[in-house]
C-alpha atoms as a PDB file:
ATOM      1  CA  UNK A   1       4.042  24.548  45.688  1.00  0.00           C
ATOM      2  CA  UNK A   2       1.048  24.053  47.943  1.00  0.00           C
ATOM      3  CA  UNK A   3      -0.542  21.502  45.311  1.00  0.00           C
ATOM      4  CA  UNK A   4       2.744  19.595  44.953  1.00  0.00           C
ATOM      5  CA  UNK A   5       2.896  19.071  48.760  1.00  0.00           C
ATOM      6  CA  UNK A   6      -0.402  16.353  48.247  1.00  0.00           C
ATOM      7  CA  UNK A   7       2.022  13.886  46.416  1.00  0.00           C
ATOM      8  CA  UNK A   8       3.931  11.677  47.876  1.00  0.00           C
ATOM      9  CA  UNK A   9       7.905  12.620  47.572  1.00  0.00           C
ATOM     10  CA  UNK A  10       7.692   9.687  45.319  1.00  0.00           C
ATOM     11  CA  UNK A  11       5.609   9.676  43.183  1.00  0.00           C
ATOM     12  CA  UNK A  12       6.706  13.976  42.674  1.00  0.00           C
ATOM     13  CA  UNK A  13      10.015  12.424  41.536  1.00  0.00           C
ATOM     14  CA  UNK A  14       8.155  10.598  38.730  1.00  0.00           C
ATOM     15  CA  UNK A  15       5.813  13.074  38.589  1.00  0.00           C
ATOM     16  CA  UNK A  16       8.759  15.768  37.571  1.00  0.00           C
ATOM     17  CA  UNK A  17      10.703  13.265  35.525  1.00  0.00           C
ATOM     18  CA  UNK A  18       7.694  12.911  32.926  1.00  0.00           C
ATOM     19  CA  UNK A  19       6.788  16.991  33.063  1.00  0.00           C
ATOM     20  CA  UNK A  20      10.815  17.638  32.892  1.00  0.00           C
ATOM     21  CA  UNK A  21      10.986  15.212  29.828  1.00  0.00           C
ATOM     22  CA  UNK A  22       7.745  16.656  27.776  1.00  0.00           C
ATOM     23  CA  UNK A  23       9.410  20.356  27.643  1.00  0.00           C
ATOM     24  CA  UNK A  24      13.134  19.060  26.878  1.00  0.00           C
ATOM     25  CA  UNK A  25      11.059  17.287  23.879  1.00  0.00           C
ATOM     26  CA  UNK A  26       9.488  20.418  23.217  1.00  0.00           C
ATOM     27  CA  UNK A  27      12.364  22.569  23.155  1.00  0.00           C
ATOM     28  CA  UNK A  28      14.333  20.513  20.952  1.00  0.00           C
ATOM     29  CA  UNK A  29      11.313  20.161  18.385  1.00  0.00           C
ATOM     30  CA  UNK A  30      10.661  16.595  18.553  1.00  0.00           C
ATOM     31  CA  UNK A  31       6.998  17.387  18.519  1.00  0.00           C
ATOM     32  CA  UNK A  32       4.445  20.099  17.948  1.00  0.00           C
ATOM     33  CA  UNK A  33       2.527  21.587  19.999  1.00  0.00           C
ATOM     34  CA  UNK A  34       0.117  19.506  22.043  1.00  0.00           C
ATOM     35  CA  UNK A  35       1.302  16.340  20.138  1.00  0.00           C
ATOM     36  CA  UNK A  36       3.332  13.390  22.036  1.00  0.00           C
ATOM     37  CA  UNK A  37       3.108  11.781  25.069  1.00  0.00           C
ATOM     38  CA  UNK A  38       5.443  10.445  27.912  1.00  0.00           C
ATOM     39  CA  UNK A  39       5.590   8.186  30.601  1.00  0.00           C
ATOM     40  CA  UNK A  40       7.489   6.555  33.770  1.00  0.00           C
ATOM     41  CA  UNK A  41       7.109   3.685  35.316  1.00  0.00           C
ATOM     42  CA  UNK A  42       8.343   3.039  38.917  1.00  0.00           C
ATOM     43  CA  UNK A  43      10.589  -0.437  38.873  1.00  0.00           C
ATOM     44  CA  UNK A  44       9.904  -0.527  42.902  1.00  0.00           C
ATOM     45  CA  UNK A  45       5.935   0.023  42.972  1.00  0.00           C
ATOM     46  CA  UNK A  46       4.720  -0.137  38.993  1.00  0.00           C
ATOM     47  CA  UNK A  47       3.089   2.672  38.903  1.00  0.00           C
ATOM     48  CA  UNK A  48       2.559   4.204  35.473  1.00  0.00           C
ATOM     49  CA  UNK A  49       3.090   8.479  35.529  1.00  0.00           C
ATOM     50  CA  UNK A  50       1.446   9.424  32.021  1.00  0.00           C
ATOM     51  CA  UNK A  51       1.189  12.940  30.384  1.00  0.00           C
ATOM     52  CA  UNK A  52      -1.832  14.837  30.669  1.00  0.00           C
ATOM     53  CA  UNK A  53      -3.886  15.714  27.562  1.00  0.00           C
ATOM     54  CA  UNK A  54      -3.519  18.088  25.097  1.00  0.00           C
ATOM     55  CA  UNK A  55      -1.570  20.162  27.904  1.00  0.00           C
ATOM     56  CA  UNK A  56       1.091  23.121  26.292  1.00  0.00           C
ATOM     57  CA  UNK A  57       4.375  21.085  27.797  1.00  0.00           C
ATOM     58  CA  UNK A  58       5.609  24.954  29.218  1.00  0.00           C
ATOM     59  CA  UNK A  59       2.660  25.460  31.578  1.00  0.00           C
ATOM     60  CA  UNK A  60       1.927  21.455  32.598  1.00  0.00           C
ATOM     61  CA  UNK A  61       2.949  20.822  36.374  1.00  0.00           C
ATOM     62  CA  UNK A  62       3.852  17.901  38.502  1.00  0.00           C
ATOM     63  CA  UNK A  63       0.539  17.927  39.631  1.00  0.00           C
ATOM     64  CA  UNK A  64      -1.560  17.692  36.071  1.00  0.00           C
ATOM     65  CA  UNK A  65       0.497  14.127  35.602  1.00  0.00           C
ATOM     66  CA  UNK A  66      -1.819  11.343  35.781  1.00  0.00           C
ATOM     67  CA  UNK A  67      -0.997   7.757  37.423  1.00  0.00           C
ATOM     68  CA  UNK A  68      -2.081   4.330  37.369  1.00  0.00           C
ATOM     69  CA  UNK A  69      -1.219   1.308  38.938  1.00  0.00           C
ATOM     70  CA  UNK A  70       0.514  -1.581  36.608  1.00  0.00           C
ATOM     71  CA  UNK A  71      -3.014  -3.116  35.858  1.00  0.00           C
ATOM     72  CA  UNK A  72      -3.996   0.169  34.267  1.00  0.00           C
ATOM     73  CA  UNK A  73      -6.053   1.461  37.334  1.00  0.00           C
ATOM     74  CA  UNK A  74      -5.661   5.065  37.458  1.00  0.00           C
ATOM     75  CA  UNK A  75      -4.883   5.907  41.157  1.00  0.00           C
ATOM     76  CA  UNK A  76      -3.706   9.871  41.027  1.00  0.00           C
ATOM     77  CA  UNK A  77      -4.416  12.590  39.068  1.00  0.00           C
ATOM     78  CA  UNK A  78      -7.542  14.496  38.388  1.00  0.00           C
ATOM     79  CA  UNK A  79      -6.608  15.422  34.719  1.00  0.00           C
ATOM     80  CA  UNK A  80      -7.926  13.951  31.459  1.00  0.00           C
ATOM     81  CA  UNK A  81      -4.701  11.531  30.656  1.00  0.00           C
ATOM     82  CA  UNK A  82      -3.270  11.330  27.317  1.00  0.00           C
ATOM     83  CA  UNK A  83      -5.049   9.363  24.483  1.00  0.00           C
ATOM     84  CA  UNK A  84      -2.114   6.986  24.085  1.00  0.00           C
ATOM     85  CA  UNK A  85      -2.722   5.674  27.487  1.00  0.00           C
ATOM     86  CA  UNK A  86      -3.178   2.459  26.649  1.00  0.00           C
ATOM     87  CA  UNK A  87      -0.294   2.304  24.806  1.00  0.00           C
ATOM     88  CA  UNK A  88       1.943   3.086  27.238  1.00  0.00           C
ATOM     89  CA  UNK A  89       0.086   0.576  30.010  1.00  0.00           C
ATOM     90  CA  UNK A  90       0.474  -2.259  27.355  1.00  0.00           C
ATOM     91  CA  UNK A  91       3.573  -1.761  26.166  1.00  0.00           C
ATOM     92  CA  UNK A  92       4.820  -1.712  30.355  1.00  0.00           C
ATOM     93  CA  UNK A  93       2.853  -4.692  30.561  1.00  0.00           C
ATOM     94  CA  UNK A  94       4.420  -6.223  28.128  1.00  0.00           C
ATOM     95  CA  UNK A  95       8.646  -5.627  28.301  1.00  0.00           C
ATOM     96  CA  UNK A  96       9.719  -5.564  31.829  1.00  0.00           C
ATOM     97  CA  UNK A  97      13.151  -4.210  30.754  1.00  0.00           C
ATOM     98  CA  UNK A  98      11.143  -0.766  30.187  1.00  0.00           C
ATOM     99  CA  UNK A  99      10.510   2.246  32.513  1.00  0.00           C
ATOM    100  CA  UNK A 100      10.297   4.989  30.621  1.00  0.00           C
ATOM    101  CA  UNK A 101       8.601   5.346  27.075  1.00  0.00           C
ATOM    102  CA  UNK A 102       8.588   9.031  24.599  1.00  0.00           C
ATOM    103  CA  UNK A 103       6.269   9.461  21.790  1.00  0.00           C
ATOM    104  CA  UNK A 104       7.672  12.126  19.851  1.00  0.00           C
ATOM    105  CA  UNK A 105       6.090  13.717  16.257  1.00  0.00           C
ATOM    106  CA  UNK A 106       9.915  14.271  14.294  1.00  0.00           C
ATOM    107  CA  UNK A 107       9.717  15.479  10.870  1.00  0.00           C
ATOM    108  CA  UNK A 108      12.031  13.389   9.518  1.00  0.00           C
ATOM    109  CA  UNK A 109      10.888  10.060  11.766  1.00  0.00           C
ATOM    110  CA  UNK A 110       7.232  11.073  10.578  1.00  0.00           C
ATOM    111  CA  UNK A 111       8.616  11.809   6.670  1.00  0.00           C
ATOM    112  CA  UNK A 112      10.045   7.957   6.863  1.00  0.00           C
ATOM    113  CA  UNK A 113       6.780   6.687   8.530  1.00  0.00           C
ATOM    114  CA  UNK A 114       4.636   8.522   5.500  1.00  0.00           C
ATOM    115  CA  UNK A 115       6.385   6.793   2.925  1.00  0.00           C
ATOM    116  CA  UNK A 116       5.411   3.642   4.782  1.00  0.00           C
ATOM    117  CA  UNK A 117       9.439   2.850   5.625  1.00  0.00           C
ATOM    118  CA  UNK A 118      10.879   1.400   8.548  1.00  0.00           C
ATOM    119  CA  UNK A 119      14.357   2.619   9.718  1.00  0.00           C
ATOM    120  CA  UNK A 120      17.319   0.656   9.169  1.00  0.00           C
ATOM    121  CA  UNK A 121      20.726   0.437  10.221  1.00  0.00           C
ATOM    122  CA  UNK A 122      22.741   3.466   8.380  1.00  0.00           C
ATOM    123  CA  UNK A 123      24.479   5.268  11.223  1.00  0.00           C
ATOM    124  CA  UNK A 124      26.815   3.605  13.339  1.00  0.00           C
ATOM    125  CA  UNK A 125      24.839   5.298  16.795  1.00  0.00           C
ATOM    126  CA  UNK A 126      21.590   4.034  15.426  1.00  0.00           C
ATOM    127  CA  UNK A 127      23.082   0.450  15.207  1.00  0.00           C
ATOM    128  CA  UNK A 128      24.684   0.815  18.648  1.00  0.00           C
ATOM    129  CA  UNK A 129      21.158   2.126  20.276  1.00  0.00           C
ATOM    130  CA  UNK A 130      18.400   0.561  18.105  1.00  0.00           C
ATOM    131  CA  UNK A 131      20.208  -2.483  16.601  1.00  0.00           C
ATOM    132  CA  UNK A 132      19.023  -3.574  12.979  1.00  0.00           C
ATOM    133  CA  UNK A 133      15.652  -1.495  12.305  1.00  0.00           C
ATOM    134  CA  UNK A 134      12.832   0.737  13.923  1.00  0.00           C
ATOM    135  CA  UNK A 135      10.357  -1.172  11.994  1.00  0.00           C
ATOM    136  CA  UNK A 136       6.979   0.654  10.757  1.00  0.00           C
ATOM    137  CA  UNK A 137       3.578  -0.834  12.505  1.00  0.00           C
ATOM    138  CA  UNK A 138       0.491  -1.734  11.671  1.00  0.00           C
ATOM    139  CA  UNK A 139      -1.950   1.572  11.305  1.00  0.00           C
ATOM    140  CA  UNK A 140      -4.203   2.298  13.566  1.00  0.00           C
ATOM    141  CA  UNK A 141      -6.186   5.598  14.499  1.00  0.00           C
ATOM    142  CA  UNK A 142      -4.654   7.828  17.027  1.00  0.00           C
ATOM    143  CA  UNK A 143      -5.566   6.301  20.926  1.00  0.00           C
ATOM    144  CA  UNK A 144      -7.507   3.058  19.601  1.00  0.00           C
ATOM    145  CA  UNK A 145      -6.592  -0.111  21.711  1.00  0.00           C
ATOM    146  CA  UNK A 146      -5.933  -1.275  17.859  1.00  0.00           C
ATOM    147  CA  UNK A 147      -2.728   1.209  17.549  1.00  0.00           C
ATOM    148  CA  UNK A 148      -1.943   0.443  20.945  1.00  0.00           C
ATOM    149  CA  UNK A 149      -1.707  -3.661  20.125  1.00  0.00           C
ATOM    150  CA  UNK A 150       0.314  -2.485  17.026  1.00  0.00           C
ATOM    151  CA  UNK A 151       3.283  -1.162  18.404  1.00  0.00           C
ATOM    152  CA  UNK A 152       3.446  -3.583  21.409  1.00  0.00           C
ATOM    153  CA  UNK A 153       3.744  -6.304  17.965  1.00  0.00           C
ATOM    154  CA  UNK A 154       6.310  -3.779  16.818  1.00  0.00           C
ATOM    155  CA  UNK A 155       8.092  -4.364  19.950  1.00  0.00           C
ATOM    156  CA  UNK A 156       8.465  -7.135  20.305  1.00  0.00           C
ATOM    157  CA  UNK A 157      10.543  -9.043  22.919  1.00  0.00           C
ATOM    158  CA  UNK A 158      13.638  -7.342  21.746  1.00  0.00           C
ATOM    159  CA  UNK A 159      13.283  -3.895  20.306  1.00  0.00           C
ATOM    160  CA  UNK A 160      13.655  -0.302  21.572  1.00  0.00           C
ATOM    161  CA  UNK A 161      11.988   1.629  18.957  1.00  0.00           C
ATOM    162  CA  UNK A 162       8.646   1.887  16.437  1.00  0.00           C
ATOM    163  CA  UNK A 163       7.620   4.049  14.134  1.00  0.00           C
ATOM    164  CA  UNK A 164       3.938   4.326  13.779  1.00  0.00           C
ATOM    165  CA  UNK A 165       2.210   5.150   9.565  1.00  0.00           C
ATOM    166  CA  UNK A 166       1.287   9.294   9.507  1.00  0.00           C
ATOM    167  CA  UNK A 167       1.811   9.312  12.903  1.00  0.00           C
ATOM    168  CA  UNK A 168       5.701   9.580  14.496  1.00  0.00           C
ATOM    169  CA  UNK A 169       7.686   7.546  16.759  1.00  0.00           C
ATOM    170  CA  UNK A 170       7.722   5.748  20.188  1.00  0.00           C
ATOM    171  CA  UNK A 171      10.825   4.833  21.888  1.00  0.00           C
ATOM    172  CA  UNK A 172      11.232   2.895  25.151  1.00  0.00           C
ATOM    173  CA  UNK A 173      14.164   2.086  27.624  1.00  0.00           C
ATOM    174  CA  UNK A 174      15.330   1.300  30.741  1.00  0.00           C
ATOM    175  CA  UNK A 175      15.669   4.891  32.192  1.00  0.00           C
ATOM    176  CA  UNK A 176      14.360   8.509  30.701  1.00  0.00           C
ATOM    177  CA  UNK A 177      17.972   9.593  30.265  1.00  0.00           C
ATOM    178  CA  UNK A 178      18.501   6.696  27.456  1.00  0.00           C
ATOM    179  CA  UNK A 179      14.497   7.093  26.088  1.00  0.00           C
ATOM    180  CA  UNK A 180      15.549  10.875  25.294  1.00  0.00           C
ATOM    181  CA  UNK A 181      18.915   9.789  23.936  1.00  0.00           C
ATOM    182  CA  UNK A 182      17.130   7.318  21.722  1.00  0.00           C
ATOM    183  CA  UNK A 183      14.343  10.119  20.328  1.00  0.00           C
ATOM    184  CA  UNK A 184      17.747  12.259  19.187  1.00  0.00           C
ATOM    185  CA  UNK A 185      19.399   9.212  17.397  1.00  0.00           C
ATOM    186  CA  UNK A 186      16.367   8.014  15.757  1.00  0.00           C
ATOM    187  CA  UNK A 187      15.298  11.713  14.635  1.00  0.00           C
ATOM    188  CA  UNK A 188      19.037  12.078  12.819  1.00  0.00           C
ATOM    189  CA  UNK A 189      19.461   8.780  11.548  1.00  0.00           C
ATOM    190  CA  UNK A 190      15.497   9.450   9.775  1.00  0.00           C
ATOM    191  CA  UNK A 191      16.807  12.700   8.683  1.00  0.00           C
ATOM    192  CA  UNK A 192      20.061  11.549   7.090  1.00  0.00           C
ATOM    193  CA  UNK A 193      18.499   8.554   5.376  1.00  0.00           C
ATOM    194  CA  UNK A 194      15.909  11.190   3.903  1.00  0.00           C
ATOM    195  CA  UNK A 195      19.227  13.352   2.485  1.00  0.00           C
ATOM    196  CA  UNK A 196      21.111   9.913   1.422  1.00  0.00           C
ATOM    197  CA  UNK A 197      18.151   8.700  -0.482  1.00  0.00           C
ATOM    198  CA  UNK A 198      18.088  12.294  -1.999  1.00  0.00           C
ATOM    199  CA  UNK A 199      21.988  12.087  -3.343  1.00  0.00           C
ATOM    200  CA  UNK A 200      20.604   9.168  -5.081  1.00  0.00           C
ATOM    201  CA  UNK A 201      23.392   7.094  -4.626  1.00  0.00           C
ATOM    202  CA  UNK A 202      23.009   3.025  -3.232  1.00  0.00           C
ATOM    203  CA  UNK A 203      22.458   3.713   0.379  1.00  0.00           C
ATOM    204  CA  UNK A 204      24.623   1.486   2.772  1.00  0.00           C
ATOM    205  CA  UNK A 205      23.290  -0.767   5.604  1.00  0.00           C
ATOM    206  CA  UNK A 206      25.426  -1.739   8.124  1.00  0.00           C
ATOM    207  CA  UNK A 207      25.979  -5.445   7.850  1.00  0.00           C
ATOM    208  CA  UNK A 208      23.762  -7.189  10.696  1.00  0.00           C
ATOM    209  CA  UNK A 209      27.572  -8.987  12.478  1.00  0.00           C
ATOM    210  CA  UNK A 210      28.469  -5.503  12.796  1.00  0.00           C
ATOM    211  CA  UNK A 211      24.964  -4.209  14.282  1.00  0.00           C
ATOM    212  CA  UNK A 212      24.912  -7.178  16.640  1.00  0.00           C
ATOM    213  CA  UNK A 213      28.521  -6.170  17.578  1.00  0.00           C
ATOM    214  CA  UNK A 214      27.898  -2.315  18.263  1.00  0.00           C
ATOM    215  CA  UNK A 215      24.596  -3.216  19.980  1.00  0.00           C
ATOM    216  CA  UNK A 216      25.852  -5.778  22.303  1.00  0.00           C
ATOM    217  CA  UNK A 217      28.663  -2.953  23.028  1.00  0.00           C
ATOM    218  CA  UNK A 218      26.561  -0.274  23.843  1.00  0.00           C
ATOM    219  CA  UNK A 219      24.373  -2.022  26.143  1.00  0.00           C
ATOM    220  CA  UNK A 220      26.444  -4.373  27.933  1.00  0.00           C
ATOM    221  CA  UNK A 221      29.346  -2.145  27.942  1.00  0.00           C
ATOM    222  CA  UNK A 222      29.730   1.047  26.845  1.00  0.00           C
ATOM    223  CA  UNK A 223      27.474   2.703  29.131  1.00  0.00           C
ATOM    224  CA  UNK A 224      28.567   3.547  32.759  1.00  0.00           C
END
């Protein structure tokens, strides 16, 4: 407790949020080991609160989080941050609807990424959360500005989701509560477009009115 009196009240909400989010991701195997990353950023100062690296997500505290400011200046934090930094600064950077970003290593969103496959539309939640696709990016190696640049493309202005080649998934939103939400939905809909292509049968996509329907739904009104 003594350590986690240095930070700012603040910056320990973040601080918990990101530490919080890494062992929920952990516990419901989204990720192995050491793998994946996660950040906050604070709409009211911009400051980034990143993962720690290669930290086991049980034993990381408030304390091991590192933070920068929103031109990528780390200003806390005496840890080694995570190798994805950049990524997470860029893609902040670039989407000002986003404050919270998950990098998770799914079987099934890694199984689709391997056999260089984007996501589409086949469950009606995936539609309603992602809209039309979680497209594959570019590959890049592991914590390159390259694979960083990648899936800020992937992005785009519009999208909430990337998968990345051998590699897993990033998902962004507005809060953590909807980033974790989206890692759930995106790890399912992989996994049952993995068993649907394994029936062998013509797999259905959701026909892009009825995406733009459920997605406009979901975001402008569904949610409380």
């Amino acid at each position: 407790m003594a350590a986690e009196k240095k930070i700012k009240s603040r910056d320990l909400q973040y601080c918990k949020l990101v530490i919080d989010t890494g062992r929920t991701m952990a516990a419901r195997s989204l990720t192995v080991a050491t793998w994946g990353n996660i950040s906050a950023r604070d709409p009211k100062t911009g400051n980034i609160y990143v993962t720690p690296s290669g930290m086991d997500y049980k034993k990381a505290k408030p304390e091991d989080v590192v933070v920068f400011n929103s031109k990528g200046i780390r200003i806390q934090g005496m840890r080694k941050p995570t190798i994805e930094k950049d990524l997470h600064i860029e893609l902040y950077q670039a989407r000002d609807d986003i404050h919270a970003i998950i990098h998770t290593h799914g079987l099934y969103t890694i199984a689709v990424g391997v056999a260089g496959l984007g996501l589409p539309a086949v469950t009606e939640e995936f539609a309603q959360v992602f809209g039309t696709e979680v497209p594959l990016c570019k590959y890049a190696i592991p914590g390159t500005p390259d694979l960083a640049k990648n899936v800020v493309e992937g992005f785009g202005k519009d999208r909430y989701g990337v998968l990345m080649p051998s590699h897993g998934a990033v998902t962004a939103a507005a809060d953590m509560n909807m980033a974790l939400k989206q890692c759930d939905v995106l790890e399912r809909a992989a996994e049952i477009f993995i068993l649907a292509k394994q029936l062998g049968g013509e797999i259905r996509y959701i026909p892009k009115e009825d995406v733009d329907h459920m997605f406009r739904f979901h975001h402008n009104q569904y949610v409380q």
